[in-house]
C-alpha atoms as a PDB file:
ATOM      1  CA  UNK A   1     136.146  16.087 107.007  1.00  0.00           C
ATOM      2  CA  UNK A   2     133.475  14.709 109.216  1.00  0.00           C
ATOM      3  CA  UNK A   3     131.183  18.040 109.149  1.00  0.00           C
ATOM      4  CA  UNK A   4     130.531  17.907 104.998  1.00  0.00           C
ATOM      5  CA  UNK A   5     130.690  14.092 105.477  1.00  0.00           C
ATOM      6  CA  UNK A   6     128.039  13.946 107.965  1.00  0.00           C
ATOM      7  CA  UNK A   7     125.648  15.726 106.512  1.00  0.00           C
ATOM      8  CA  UNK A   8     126.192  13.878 103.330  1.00  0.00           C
ATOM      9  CA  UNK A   9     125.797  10.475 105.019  1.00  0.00           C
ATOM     10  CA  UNK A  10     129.361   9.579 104.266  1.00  0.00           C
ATOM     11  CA  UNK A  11     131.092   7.308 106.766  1.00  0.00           C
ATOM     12  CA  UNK A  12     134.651   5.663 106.328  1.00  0.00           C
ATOM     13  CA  UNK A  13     135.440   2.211 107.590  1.00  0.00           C
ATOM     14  CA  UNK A  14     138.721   1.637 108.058  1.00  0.00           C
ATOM     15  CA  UNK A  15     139.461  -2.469 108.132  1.00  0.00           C
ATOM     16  CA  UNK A  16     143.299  -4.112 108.656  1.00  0.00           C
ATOM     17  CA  UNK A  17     144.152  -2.142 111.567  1.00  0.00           C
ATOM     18  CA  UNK A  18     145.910  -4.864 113.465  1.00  0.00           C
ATOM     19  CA  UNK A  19     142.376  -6.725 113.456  1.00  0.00           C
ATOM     20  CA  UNK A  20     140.289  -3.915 114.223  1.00  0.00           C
ATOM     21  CA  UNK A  21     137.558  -2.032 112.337  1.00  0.00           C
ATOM     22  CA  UNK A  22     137.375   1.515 112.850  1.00  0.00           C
ATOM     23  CA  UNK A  23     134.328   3.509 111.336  1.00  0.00           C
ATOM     24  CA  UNK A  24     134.071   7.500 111.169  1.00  0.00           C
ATOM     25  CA  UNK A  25     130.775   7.695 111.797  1.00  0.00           C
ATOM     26  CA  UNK A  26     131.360   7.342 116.104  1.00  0.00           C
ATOM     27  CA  UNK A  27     133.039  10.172 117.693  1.00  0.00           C
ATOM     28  CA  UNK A  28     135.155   8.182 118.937  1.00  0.00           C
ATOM     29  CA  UNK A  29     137.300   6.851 115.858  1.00  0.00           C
ATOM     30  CA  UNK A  30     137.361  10.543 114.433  1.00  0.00           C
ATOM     31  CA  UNK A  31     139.264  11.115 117.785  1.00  0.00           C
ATOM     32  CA  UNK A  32     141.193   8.152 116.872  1.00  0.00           C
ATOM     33  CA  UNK A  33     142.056   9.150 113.920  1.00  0.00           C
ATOM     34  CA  UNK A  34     143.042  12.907 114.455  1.00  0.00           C
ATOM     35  CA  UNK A  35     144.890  11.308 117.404  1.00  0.00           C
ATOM     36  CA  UNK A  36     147.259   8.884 114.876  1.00  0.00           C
ATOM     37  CA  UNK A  37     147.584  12.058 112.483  1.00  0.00           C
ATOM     38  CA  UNK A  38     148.691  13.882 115.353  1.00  0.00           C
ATOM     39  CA  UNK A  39     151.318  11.367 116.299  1.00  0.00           C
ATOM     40  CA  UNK A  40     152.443  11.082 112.861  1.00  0.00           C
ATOM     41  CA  UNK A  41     153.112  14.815 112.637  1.00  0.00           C
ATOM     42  CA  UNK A  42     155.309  14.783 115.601  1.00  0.00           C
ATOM     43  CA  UNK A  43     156.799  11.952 114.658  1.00  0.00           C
ATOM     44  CA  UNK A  44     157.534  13.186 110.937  1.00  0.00           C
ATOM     45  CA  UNK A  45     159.023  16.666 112.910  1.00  0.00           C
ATOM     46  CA  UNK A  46     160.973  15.066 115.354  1.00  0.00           C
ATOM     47  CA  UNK A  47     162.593  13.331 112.822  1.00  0.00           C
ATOM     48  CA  UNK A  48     163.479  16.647 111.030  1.00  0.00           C
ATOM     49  CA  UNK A  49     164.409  18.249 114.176  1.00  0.00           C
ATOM     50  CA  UNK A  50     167.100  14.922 114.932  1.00  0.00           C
ATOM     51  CA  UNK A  51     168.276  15.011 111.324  1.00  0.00           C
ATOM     52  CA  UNK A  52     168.914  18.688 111.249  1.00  0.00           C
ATOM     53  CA  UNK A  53     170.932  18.779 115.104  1.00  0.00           C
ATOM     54  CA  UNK A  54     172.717  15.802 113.529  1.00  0.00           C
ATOM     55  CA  UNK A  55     173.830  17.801 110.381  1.00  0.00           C
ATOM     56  CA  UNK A  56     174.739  21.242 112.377  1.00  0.00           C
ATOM     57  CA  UNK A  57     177.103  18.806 115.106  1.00  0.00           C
ATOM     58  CA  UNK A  58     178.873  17.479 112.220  1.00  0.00           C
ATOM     59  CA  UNK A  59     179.310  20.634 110.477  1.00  0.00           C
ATOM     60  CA  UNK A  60     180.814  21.772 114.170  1.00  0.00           C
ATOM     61  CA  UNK A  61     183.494  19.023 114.770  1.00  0.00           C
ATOM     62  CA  UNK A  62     183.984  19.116 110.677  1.00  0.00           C
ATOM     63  CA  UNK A  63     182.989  15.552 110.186  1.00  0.00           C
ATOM     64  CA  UNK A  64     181.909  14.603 106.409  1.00  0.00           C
ATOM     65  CA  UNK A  65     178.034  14.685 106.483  1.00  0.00           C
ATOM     66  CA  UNK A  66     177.219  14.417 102.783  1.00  0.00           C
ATOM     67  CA  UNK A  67     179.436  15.389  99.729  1.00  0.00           C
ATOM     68  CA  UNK A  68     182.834  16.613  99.972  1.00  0.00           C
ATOM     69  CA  UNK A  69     182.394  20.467 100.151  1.00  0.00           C
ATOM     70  CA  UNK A  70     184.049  22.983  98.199  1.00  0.00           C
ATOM     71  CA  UNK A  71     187.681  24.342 100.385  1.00  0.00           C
ATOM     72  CA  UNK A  72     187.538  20.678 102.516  1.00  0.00           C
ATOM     73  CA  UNK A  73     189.417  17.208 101.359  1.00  0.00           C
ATOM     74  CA  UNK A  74     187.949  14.156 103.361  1.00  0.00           C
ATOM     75  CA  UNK A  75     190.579  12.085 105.898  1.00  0.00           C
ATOM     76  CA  UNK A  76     188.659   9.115 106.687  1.00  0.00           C
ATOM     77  CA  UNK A  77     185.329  10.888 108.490  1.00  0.00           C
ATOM     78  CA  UNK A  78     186.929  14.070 109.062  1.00  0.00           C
ATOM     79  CA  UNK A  79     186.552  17.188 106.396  1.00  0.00           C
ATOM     80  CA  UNK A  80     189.838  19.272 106.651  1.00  0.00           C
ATOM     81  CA  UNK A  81     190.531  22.836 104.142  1.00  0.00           C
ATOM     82  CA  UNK A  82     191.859  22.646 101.172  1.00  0.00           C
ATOM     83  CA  UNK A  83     194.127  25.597 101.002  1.00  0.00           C
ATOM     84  CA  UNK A  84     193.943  26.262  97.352  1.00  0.00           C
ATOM     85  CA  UNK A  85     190.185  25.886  97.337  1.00  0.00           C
ATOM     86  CA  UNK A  86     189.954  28.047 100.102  1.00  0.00           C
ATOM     87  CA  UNK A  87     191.077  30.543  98.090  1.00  0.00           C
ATOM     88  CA  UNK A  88     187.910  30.236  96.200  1.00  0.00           C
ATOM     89  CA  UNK A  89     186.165  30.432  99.209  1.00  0.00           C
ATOM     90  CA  UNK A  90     187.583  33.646 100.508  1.00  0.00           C
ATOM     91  CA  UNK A  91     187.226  35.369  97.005  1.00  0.00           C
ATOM     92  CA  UNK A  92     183.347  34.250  97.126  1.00  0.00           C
ATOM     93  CA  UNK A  93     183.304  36.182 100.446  1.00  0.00           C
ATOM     94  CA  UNK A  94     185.541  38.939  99.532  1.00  0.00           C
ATOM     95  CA  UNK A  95     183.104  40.333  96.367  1.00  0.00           C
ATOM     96  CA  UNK A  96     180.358  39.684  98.316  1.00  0.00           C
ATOM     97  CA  UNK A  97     181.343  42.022 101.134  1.00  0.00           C
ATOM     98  CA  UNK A  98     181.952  44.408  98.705  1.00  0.00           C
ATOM     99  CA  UNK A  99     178.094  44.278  97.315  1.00  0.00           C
ATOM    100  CA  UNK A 100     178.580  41.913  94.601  1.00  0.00           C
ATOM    101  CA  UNK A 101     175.705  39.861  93.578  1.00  0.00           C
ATOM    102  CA  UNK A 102     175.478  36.367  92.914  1.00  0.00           C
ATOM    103  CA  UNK A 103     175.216  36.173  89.280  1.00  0.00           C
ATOM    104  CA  UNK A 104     178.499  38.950  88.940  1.00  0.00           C
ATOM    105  CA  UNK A 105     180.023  36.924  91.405  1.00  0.00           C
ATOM    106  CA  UNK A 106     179.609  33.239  89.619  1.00  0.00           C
ATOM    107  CA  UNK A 107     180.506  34.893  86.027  1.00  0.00           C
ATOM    108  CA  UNK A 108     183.885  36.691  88.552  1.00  0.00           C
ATOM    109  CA  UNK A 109     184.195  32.766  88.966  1.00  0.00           C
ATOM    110  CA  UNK A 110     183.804  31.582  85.597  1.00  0.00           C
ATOM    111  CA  UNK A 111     185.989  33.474  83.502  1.00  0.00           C
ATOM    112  CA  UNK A 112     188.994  33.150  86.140  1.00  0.00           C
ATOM    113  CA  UNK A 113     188.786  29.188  85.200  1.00  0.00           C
ATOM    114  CA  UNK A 114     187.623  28.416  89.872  1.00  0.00           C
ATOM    115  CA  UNK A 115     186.043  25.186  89.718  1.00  0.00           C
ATOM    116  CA  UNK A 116     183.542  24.181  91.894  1.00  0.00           C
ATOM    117  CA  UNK A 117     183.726  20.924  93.972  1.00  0.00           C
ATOM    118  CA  UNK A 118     182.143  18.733  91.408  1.00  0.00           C
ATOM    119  CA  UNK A 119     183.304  20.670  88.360  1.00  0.00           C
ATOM    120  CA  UNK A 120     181.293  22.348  85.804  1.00  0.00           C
ATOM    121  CA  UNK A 121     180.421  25.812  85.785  1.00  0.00           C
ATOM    122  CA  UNK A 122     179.314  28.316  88.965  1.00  0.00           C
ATOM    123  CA  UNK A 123     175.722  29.827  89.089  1.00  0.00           C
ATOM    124  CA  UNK A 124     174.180  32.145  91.557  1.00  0.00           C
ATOM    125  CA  UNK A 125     172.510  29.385  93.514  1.00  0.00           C
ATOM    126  CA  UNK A 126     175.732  27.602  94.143  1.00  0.00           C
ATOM    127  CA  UNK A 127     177.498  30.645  95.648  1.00  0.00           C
ATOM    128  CA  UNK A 128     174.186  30.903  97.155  1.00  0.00           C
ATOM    129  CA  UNK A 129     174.434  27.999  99.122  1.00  0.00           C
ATOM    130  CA  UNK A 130     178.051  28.449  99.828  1.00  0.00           C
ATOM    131  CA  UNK A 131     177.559  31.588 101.511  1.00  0.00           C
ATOM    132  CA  UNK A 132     174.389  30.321 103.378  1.00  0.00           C
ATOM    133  CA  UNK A 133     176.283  27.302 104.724  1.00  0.00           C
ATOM    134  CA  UNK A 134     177.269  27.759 108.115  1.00  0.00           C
ATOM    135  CA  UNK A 135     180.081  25.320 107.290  1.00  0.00           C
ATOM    136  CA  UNK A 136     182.069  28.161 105.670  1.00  0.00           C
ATOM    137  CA  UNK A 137     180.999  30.471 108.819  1.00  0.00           C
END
């Protein structure tokens, strides 16, 4: 930014910032400012980092964390199996041990009538995600 911006003459004054002016053309406020993008970019991570850790602890004491997952009924907070839908879960698992891929193993789902957790149909990215969720383990 401030190399092409430099040599075109091109300076940007920032005004509102808690009463204080801040112009790119001093070293100084280009430090500043790298400095506050910096921060923000931890900050934005850190908050990804807590939200994930969050996520993988509730998964771990099987607390509800979002939607009720397919093979899980919710008890106040807490997600415990569903033994008939963790049939479908262990028949998901089962085909795809033996080599199965997603799409044969969403139509496997389909034409024996499983429903997924929210109804509807099964497609490769749902079984997907249920085999990439560490939920299922």
């Amino acid at each position: 930014m401030t190399c092409t911006w430099d040599k075109a003459g091109i300076a940007l004054h920032l005004v509102d910032l808690g009463g204080q002016a801040i112009n790119t053309a001093s070293a100084m406020a280009r430090f500043f400012i790298s400095a506050m993008a910096a921060i923000a970019e931890l900050e934005r991570n850190l908050i990804g980092e807590r939200t994930a850790a969050a996520l993988a602890y509730k998964k771990r004491k099987r607390q509800a964390y979002a939607r009720t997952p397919l093979g899980y009924r919710r008890v106040g907070k807490r997600l415990v199996k569903d033994a008939r839908a963790q049939k479908i879960v262990r028949r998901i698992k089962e085909l795809n041990g033996e080599g199965a891929t997603l799409c044969a193993i969403a139509e496997d789902l389909n034409r024996s009538h499983a429903k997924p957790a929210r109804g509807g149909r099964w497609y490769a990215s749902t079984v997907r995600y249920l085999l990439e969720n560490d939920l299922y383990g």
